[in-house]
Each structure stands twice: as C-alpha cells, then as structure tokens.
PDB file of N, CA and C in Angstrom:
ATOM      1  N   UNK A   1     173.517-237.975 109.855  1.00  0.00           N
ATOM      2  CA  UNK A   1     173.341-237.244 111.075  1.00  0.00           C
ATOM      3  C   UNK A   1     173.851-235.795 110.949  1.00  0.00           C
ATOM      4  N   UNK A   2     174.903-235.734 110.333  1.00  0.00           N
ATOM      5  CA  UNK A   2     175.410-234.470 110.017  1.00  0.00           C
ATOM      6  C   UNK A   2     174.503-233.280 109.358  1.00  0.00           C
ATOM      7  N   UNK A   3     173.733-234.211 108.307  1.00  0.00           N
ATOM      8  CA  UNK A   3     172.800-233.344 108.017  1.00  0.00           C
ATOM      9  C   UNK A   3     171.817-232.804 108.431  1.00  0.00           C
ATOM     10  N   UNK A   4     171.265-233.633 109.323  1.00  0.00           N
ATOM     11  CA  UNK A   4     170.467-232.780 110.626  1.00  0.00           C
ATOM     12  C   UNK A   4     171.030-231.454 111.246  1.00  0.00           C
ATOM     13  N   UNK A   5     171.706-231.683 111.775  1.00  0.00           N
ATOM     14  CA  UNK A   5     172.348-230.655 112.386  1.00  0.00           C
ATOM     15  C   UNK A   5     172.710-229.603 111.475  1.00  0.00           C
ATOM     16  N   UNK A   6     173.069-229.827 110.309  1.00  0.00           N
ATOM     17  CA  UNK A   6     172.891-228.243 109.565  1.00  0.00           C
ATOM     18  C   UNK A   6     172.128-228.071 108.869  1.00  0.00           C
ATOM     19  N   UNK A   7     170.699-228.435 108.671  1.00  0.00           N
ATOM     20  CA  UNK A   7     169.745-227.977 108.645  1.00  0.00           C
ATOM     21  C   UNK A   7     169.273-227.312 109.857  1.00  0.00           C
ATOM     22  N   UNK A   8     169.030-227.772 110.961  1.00  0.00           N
ATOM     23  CA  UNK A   8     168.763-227.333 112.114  1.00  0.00           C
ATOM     24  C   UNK A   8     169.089-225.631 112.626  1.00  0.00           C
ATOM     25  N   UNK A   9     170.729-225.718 112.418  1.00  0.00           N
ATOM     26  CA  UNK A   9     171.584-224.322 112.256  1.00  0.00           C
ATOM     27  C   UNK A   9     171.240-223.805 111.202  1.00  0.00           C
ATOM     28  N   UNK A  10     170.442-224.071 110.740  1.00  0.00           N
ATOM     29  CA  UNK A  10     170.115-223.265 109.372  1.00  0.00           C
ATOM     30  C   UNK A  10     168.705-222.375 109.569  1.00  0.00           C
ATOM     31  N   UNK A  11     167.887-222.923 109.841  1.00  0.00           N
ATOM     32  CA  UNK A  11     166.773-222.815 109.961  1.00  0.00           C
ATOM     33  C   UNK A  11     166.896-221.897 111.025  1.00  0.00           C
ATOM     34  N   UNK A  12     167.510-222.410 112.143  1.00  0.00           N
ATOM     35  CA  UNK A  12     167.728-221.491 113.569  1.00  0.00           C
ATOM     36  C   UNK A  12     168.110-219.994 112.892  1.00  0.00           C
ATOM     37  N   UNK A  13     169.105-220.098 112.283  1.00  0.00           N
ATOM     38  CA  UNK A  13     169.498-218.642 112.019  1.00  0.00           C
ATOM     39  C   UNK A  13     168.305-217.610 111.380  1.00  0.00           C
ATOM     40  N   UNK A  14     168.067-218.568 110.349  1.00  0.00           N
ATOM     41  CA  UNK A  14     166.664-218.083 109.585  1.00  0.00           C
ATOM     42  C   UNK A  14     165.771-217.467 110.616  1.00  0.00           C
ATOM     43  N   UNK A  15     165.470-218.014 111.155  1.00  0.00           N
ATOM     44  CA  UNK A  15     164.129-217.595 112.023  1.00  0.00           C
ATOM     45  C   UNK A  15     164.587-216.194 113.074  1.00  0.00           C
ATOM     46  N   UNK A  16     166.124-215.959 113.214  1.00  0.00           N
ATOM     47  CA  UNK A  16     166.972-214.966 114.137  1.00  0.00           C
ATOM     48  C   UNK A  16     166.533-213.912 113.229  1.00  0.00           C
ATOM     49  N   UNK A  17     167.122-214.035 112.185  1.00  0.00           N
ATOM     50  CA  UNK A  17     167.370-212.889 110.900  1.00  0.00           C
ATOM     51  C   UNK A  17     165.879-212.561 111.018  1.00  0.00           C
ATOM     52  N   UNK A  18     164.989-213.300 110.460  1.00  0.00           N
ATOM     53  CA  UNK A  18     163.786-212.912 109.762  1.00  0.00           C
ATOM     54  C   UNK A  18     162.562-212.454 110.943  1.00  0.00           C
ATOM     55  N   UNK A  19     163.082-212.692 111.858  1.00  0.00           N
ATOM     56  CA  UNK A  19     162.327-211.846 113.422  1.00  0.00           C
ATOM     57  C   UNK A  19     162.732-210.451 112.974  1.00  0.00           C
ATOM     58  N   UNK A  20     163.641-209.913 113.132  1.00  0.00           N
ATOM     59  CA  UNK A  20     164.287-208.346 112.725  1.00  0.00           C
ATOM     60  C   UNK A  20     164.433-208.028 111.438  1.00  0.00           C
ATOM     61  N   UNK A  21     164.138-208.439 110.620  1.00  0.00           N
ATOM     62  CA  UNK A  21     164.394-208.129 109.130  1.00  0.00           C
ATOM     63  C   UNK A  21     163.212-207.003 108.551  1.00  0.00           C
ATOM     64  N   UNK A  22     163.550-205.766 108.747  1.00  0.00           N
ATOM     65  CA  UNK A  22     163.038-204.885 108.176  1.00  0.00           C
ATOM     66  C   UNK A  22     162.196-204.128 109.187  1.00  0.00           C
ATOM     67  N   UNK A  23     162.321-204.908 110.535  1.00  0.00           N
ATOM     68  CA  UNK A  23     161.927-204.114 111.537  1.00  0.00           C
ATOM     69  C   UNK A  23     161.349-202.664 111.310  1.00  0.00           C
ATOM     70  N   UNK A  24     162.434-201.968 111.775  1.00  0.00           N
ATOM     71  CA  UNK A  24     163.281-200.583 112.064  1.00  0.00           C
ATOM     72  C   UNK A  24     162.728-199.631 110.614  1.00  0.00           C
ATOM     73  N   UNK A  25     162.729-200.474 109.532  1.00  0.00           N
ATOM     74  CA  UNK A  25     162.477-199.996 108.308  1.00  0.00           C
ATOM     75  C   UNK A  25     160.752-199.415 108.294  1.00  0.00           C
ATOM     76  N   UNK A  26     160.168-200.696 108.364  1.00  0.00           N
ATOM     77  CA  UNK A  26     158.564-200.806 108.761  1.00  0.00           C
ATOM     78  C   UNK A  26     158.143-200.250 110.158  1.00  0.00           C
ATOM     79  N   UNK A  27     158.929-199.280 111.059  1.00  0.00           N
ATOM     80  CA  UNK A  27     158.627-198.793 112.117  1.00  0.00           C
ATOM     81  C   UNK A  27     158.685-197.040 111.447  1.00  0.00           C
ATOM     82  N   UNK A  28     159.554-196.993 110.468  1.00  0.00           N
ATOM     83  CA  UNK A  28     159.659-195.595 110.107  1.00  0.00           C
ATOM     84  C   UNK A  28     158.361-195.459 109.074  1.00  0.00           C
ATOM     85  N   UNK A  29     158.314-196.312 108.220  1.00  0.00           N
ATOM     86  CA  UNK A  29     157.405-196.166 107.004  1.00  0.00           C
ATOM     87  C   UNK A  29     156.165-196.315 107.048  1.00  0.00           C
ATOM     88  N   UNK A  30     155.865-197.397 107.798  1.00  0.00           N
ATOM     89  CA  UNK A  30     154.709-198.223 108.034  1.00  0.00           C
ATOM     90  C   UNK A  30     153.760-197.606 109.103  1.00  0.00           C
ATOM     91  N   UNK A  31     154.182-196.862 109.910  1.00  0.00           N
ATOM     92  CA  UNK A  31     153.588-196.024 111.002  1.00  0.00           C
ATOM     93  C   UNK A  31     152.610-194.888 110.919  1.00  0.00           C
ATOM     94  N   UNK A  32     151.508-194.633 111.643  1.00  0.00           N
ATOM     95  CA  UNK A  32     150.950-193.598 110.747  1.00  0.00           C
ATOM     96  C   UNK A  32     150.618-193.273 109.613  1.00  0.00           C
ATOM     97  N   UNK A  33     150.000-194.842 108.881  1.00  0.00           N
ATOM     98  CA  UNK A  33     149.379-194.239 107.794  1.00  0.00           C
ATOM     99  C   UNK A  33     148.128-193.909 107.809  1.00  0.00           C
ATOM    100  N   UNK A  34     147.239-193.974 108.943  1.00  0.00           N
ATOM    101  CA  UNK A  34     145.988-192.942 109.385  1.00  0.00           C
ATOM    102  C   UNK A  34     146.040-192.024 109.115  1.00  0.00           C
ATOM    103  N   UNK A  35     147.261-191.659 109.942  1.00  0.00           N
ATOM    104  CA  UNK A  35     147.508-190.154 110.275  1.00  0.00           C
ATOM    105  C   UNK A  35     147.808-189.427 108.825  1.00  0.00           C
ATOM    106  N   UNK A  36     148.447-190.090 107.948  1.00  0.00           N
ATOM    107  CA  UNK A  36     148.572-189.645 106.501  1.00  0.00           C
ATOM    108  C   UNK A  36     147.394-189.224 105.832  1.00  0.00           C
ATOM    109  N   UNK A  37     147.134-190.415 106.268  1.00  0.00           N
ATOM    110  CA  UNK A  37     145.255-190.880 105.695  1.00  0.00           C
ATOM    111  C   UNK A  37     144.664-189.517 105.651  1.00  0.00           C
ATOM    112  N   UNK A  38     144.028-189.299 107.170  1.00  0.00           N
ATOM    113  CA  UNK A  38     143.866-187.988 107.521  1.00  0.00           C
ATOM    114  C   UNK A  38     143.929-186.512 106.604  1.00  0.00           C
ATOM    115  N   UNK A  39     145.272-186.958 107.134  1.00  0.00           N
ATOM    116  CA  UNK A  39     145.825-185.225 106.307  1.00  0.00           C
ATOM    117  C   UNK A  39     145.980-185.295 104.972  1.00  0.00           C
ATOM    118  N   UNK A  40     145.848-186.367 104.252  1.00  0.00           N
ATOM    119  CA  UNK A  40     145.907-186.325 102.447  1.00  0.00           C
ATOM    120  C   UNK A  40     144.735-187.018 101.754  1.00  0.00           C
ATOM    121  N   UNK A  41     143.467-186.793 102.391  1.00  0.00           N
ATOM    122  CA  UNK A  41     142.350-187.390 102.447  1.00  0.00           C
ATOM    123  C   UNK A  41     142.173-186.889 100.441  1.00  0.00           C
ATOM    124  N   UNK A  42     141.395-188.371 100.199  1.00  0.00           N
ATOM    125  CA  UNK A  42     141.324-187.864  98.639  1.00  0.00           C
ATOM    126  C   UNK A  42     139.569-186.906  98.509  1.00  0.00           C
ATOM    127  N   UNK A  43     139.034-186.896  99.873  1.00  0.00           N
ATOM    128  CA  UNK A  43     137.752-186.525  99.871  1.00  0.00           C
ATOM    129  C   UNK A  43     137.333-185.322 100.827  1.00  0.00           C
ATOM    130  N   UNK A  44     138.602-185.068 101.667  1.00  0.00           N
ATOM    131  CA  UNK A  44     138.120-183.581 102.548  1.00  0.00           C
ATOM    132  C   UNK A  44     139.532-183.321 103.200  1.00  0.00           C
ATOM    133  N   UNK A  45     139.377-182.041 103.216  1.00  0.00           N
ATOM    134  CA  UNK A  45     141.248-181.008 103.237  1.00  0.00           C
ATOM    135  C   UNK A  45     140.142-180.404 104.489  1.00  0.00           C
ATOM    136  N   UNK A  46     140.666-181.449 105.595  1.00  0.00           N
ATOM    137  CA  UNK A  46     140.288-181.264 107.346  1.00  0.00           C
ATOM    138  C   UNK A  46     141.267-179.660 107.880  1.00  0.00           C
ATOM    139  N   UNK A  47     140.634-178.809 108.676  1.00  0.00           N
ATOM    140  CA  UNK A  47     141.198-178.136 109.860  1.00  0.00           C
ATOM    141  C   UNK A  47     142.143-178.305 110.553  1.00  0.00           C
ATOM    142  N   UNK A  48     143.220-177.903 110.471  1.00  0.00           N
ATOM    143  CA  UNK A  48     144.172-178.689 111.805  1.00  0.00           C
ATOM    144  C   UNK A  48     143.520-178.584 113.003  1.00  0.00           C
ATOM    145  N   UNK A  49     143.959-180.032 113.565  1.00  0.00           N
ATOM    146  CA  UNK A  49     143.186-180.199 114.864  1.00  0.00           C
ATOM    147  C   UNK A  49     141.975-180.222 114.836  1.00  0.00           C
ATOM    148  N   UNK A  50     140.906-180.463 114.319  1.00  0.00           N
ATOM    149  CA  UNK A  50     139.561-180.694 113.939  1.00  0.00           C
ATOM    150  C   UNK A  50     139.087-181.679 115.371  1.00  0.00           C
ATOM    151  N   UNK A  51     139.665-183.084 115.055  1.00  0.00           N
ATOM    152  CA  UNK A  51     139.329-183.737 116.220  1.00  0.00           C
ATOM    153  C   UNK A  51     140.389-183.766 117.605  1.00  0.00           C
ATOM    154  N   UNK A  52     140.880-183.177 117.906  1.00  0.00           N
ATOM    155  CA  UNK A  52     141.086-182.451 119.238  1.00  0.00           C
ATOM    156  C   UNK A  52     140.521-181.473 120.291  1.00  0.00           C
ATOM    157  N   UNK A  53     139.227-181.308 119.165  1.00  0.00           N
ATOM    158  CA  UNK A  53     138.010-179.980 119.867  1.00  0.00           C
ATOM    159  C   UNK A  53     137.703-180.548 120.958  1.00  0.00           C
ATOM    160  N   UNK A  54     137.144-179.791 121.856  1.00  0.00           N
ATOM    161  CA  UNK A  54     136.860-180.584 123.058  1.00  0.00           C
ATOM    162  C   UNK A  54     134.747-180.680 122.580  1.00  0.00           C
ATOM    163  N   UNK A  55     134.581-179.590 122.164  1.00  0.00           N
ATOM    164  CA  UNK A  55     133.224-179.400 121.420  1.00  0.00           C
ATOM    165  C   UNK A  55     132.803-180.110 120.386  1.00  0.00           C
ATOM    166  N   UNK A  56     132.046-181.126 120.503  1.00  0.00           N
ATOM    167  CA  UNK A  56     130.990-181.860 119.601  1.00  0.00           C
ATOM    168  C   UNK A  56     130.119-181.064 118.771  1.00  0.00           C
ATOM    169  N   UNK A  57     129.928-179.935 118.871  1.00  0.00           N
ATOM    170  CA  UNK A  57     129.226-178.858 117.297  1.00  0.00           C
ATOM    171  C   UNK A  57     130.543-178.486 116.846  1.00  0.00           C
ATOM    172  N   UNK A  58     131.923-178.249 117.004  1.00  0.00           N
ATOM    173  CA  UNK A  58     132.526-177.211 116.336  1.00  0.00           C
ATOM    174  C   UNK A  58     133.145-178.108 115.395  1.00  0.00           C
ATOM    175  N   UNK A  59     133.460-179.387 116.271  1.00  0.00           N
ATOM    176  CA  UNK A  59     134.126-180.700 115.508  1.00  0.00           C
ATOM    177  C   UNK A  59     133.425-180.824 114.288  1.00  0.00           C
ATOM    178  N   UNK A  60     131.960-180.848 114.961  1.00  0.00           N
ATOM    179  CA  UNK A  60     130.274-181.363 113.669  1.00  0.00           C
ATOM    180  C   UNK A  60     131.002-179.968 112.449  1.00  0.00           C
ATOM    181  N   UNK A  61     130.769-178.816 112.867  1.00  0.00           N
ATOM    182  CA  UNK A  61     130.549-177.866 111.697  1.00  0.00           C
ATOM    183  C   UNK A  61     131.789-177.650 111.054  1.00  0.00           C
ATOM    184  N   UNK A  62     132.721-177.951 111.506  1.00  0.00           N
ATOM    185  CA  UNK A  62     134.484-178.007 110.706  1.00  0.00           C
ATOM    186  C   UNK A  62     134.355-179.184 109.472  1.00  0.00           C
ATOM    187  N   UNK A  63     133.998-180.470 109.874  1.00  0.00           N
ATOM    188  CA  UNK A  63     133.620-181.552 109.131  1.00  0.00           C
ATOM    189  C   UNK A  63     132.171-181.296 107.930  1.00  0.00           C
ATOM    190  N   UNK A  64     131.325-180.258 108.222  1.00  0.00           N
ATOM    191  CA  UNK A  64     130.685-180.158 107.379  1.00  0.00           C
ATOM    192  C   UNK A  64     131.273-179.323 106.497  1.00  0.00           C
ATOM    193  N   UNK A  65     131.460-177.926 106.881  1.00  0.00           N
ATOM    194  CA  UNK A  65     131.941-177.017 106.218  1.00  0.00           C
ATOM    195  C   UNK A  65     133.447-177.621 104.965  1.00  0.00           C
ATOM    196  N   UNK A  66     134.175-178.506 105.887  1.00  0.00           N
ATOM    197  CA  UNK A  66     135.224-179.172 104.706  1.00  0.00           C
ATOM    198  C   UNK A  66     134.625-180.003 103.816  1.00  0.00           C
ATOM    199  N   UNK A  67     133.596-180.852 103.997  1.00  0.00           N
ATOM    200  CA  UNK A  67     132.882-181.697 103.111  1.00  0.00           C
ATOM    201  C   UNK A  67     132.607-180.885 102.068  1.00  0.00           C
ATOM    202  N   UNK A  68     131.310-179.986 102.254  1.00  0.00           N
ATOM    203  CA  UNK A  68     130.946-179.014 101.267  1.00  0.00           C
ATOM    204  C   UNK A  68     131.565-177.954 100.567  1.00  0.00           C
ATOM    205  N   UNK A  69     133.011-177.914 101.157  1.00  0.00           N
ATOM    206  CA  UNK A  69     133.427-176.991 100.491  1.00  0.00           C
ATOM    207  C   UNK A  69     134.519-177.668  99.326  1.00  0.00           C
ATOM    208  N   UNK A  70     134.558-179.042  99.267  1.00  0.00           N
ATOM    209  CA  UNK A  70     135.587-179.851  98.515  1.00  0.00           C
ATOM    210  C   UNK A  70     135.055-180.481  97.746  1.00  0.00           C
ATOM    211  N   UNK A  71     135.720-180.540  96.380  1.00  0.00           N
ATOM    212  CA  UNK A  71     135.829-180.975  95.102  1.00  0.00           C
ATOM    213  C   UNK A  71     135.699-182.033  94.387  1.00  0.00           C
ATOM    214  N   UNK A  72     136.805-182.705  95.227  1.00  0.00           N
ATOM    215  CA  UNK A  72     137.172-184.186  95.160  1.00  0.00           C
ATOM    216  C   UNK A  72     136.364-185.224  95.706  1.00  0.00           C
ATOM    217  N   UNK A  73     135.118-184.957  96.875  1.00  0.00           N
ATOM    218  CA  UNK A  73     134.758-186.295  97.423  1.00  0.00           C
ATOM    219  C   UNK A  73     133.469-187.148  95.994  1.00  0.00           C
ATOM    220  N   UNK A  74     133.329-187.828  96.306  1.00  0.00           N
ATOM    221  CA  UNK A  74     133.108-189.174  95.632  1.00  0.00           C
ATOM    222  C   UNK A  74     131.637-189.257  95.865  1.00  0.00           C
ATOM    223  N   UNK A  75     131.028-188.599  97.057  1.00  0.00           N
ATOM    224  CA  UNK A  75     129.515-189.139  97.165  1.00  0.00           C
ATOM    225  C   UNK A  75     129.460-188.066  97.911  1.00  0.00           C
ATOM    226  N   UNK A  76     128.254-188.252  98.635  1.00  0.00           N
ATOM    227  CA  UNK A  76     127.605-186.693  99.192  1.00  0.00           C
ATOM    228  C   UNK A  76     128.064-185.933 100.441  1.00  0.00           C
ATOM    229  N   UNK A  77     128.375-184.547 100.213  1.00  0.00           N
ATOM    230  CA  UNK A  77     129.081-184.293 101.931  1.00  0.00           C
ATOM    231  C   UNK A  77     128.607-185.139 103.409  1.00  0.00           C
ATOM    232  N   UNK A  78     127.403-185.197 103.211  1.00  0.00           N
ATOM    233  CA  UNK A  78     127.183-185.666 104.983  1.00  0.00           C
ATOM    234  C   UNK A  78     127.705-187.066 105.039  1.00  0.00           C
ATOM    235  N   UNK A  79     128.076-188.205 103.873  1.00  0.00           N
ATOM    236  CA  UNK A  79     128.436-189.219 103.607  1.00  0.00           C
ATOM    237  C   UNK A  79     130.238-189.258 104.208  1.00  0.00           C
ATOM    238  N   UNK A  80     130.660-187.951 103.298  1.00  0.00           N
ATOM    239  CA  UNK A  80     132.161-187.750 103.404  1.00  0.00           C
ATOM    240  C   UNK A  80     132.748-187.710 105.270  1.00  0.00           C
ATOM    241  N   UNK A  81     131.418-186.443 105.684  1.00  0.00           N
ATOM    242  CA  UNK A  81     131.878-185.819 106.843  1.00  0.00           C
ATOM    243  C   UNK A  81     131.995-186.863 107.987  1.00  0.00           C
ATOM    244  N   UNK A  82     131.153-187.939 107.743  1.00  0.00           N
ATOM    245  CA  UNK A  82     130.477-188.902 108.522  1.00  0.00           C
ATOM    246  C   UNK A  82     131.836-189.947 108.306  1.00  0.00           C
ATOM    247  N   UNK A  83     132.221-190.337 107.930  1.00  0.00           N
ATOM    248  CA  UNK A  83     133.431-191.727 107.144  1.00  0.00           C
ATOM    249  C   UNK A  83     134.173-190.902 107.738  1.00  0.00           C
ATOM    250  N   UNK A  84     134.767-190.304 107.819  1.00  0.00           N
ATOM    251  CA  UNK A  84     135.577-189.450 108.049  1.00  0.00           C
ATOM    252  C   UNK A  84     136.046-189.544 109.728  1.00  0.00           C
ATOM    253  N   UNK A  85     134.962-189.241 110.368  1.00  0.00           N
ATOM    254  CA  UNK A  85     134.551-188.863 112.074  1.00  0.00           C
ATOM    255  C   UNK A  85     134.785-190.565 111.987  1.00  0.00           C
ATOM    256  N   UNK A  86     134.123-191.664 111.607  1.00  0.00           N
ATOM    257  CA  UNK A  86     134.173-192.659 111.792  1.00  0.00           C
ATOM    258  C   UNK A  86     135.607-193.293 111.715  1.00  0.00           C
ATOM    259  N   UNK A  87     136.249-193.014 110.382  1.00  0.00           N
ATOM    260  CA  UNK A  87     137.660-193.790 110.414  1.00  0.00           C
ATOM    261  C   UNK A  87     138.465-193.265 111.526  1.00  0.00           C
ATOM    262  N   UNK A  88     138.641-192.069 111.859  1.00  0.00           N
ATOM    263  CA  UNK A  88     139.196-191.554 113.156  1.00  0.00           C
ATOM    264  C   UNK A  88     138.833-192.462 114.232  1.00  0.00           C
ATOM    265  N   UNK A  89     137.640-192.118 114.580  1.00  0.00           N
ATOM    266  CA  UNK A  89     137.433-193.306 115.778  1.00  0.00           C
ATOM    267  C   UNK A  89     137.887-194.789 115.752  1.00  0.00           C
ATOM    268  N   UNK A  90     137.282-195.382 114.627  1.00  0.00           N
ATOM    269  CA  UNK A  90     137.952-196.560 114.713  1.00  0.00           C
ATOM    270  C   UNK A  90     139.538-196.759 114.585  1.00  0.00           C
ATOM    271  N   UNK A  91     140.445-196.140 113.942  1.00  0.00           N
ATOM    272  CA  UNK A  91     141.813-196.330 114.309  1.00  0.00           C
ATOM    273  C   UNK A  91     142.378-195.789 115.038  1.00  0.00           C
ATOM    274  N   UNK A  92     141.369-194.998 115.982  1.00  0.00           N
ATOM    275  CA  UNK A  92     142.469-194.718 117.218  1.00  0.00           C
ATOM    276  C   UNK A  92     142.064-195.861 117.989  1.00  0.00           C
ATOM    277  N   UNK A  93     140.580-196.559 118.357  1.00  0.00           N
ATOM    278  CA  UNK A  93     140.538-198.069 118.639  1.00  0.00           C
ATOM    279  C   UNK A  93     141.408-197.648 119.827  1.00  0.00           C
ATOM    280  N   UNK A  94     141.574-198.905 120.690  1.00  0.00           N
ATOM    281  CA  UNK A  94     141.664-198.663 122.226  1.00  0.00           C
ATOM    282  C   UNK A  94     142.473-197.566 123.148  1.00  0.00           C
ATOM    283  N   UNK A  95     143.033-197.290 121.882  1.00  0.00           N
ATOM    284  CA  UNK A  95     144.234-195.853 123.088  1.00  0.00           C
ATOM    285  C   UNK A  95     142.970-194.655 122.638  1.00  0.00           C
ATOM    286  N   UNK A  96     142.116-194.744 122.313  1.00  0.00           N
ATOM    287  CA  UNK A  96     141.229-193.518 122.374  1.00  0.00           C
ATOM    288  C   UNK A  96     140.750-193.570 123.620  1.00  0.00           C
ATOM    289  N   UNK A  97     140.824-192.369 124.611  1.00  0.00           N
ATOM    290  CA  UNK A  97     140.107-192.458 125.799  1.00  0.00           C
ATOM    291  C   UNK A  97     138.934-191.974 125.785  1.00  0.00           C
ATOM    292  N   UNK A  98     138.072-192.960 126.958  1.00  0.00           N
ATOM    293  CA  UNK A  98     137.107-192.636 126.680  1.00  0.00           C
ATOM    294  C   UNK A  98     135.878-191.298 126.976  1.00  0.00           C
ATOM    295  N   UNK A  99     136.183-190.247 127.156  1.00  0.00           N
ATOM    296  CA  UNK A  99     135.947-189.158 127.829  1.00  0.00           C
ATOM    297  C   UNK A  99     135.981-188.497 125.894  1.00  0.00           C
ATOM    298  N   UNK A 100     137.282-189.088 125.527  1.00  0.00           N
ATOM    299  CA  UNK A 100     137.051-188.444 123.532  1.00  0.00           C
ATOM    300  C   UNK A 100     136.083-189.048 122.865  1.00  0.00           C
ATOM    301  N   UNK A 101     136.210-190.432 122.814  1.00  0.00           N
ATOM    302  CA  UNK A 101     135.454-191.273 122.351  1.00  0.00           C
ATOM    303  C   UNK A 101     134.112-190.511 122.246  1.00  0.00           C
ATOM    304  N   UNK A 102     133.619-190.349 123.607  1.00  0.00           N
ATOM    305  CA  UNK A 102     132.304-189.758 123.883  1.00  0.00           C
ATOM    306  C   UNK A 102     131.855-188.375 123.207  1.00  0.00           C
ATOM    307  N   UNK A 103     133.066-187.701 123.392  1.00  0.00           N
ATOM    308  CA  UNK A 103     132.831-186.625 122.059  1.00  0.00           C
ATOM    309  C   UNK A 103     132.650-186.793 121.048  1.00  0.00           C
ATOM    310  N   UNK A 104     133.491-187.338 120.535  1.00  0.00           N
ATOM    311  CA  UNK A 104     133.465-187.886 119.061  1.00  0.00           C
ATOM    312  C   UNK A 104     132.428-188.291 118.863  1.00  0.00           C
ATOM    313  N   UNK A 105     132.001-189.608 119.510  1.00  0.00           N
ATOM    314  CA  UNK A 105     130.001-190.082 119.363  1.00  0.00           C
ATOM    315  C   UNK A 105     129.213-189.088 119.214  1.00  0.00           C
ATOM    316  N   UNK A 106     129.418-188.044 120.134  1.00  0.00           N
ATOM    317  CA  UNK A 106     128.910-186.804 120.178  1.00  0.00           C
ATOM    318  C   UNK A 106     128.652-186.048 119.171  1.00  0.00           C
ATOM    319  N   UNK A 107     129.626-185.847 118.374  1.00  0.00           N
ATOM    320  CA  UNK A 107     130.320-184.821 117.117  1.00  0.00           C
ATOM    321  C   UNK A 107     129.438-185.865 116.011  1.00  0.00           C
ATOM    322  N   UNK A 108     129.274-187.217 115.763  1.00  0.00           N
ATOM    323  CA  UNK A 108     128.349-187.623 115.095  1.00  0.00           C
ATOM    324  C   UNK A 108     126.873-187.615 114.824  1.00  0.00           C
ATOM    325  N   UNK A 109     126.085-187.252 116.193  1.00  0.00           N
ATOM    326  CA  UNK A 109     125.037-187.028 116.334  1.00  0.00           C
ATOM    327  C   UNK A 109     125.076-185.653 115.811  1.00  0.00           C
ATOM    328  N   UNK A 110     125.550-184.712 116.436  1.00  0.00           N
ATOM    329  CA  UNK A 110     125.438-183.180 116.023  1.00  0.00           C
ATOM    330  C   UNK A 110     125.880-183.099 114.157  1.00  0.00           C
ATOM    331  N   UNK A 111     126.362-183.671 113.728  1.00  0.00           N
ATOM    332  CA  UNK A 111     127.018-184.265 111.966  1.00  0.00           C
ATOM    333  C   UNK A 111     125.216-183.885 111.685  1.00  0.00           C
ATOM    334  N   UNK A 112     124.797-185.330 112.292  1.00  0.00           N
ATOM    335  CA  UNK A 112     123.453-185.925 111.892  1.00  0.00           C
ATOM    336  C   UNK A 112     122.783-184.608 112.073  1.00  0.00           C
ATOM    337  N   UNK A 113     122.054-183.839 113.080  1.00  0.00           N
ATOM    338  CA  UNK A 113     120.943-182.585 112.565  1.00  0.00           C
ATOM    339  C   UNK A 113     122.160-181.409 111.814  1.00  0.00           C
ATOM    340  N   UNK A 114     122.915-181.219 111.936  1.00  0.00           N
ATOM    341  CA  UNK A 114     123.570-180.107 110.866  1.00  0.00           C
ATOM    342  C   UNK A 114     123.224-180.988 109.639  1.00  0.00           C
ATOM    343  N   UNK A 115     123.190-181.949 109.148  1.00  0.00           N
ATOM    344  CA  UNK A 115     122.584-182.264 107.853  1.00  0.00           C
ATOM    345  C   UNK A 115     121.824-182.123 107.595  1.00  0.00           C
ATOM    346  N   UNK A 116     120.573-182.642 108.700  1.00  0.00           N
ATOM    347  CA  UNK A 116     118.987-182.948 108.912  1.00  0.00           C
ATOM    348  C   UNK A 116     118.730-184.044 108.336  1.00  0.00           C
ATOM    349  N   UNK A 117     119.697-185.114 109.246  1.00  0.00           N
ATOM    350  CA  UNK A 117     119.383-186.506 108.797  1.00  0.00           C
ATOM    351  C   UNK A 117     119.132-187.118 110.085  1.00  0.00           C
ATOM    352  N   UNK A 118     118.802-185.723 111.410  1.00  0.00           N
ATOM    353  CA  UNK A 118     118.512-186.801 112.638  1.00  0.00           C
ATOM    354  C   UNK A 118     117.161-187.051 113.016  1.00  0.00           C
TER     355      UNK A 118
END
C-alpha cells in the first residue's frame, strides 16, 4: 500500500514541474519566429513595414520590386512575392482583422497583373 502512495506523489509532482518546465524559456525564444521569418527571409530583404500599407498596389509593388531585385530566391520573383504575402496572412490567422485581411487579398490580386499573371 505504501507503494501506491509514492508513486502517486510522484507522478503528482511530475506532472506540477513539467506543466512549467521551460515555460518562460519557450515564451522568450519560441515567440515570433514569423516575425524572424519575415525579416531574415532566405528569398526577399522586405521594406520595413511593407504589410502595414494601408494600399494594396504599394504593398503589390514593394513585394515585387524586393523579389526582383534579390539574389537569393529559389524560383521566380512573382512565385517569391506571392509566398511571401501568403505566409503573412496565414500566420497572422485569426488576430488579423478583417478590414487587413481584405487588403492583403487585395495586395494579391494587384501581385497578380503587376506580373501579368491576372
């Protein structure tokens, strides 16, 4: 019977510790790696503030102009500029409001004829 019980206290503690274990650590490190993403892109060296425009062409022609003007991307600018507008949207995912959102959709279509892929 004894041994029940300290297994029990055992396990209990376990599960205390390992709720908080590295928390605090993984709140500093782990945070914002979009946002890293973003700004240390291995395929386009973005504008500050690019997607904060309130304008769907200026957003479009910042994203082209960085595509084409960089070195490093992997496949074709309108490919880059496009992944790009897209991963933004999707990880801002529900705290994006939707009034941006709509820009942003926006800023994709306008992507599309600045290429002349609309």
């Amino acid at each position: 019977m004894a041994r029940k019980a300290t297994a029990s206290k055992r396990s209990a503690g376990r599960k205390a510790r390992g709720r908080h274990r590295g928390s605090s650590r993984r709140a500093r490190t782990g945070r914002r790696w979009s946002r890293h993403v973003t700004e240390h892109s291995d395929a386009l060296t973005l504008d500050k503030g690019v997607f904060t425009s309130r304008d769907p062409k200026r957003i479009a022609a910042s994203l082209k102009r960085s595509a084409e003007k960089s070195r490093r991307r992997k496949t074709s600018a309108f490919r880059s500029a496009l992944s790009m507008l897209t991963f933004y949207i999707n990880r801002a995912g529900k705290s994006l409001p939707a009034s941006r959102k709509k820009n942003l959709m926006r800023a994709k279509d306008e992507l599309r004829k600045q290429f002349g892929k609309a």
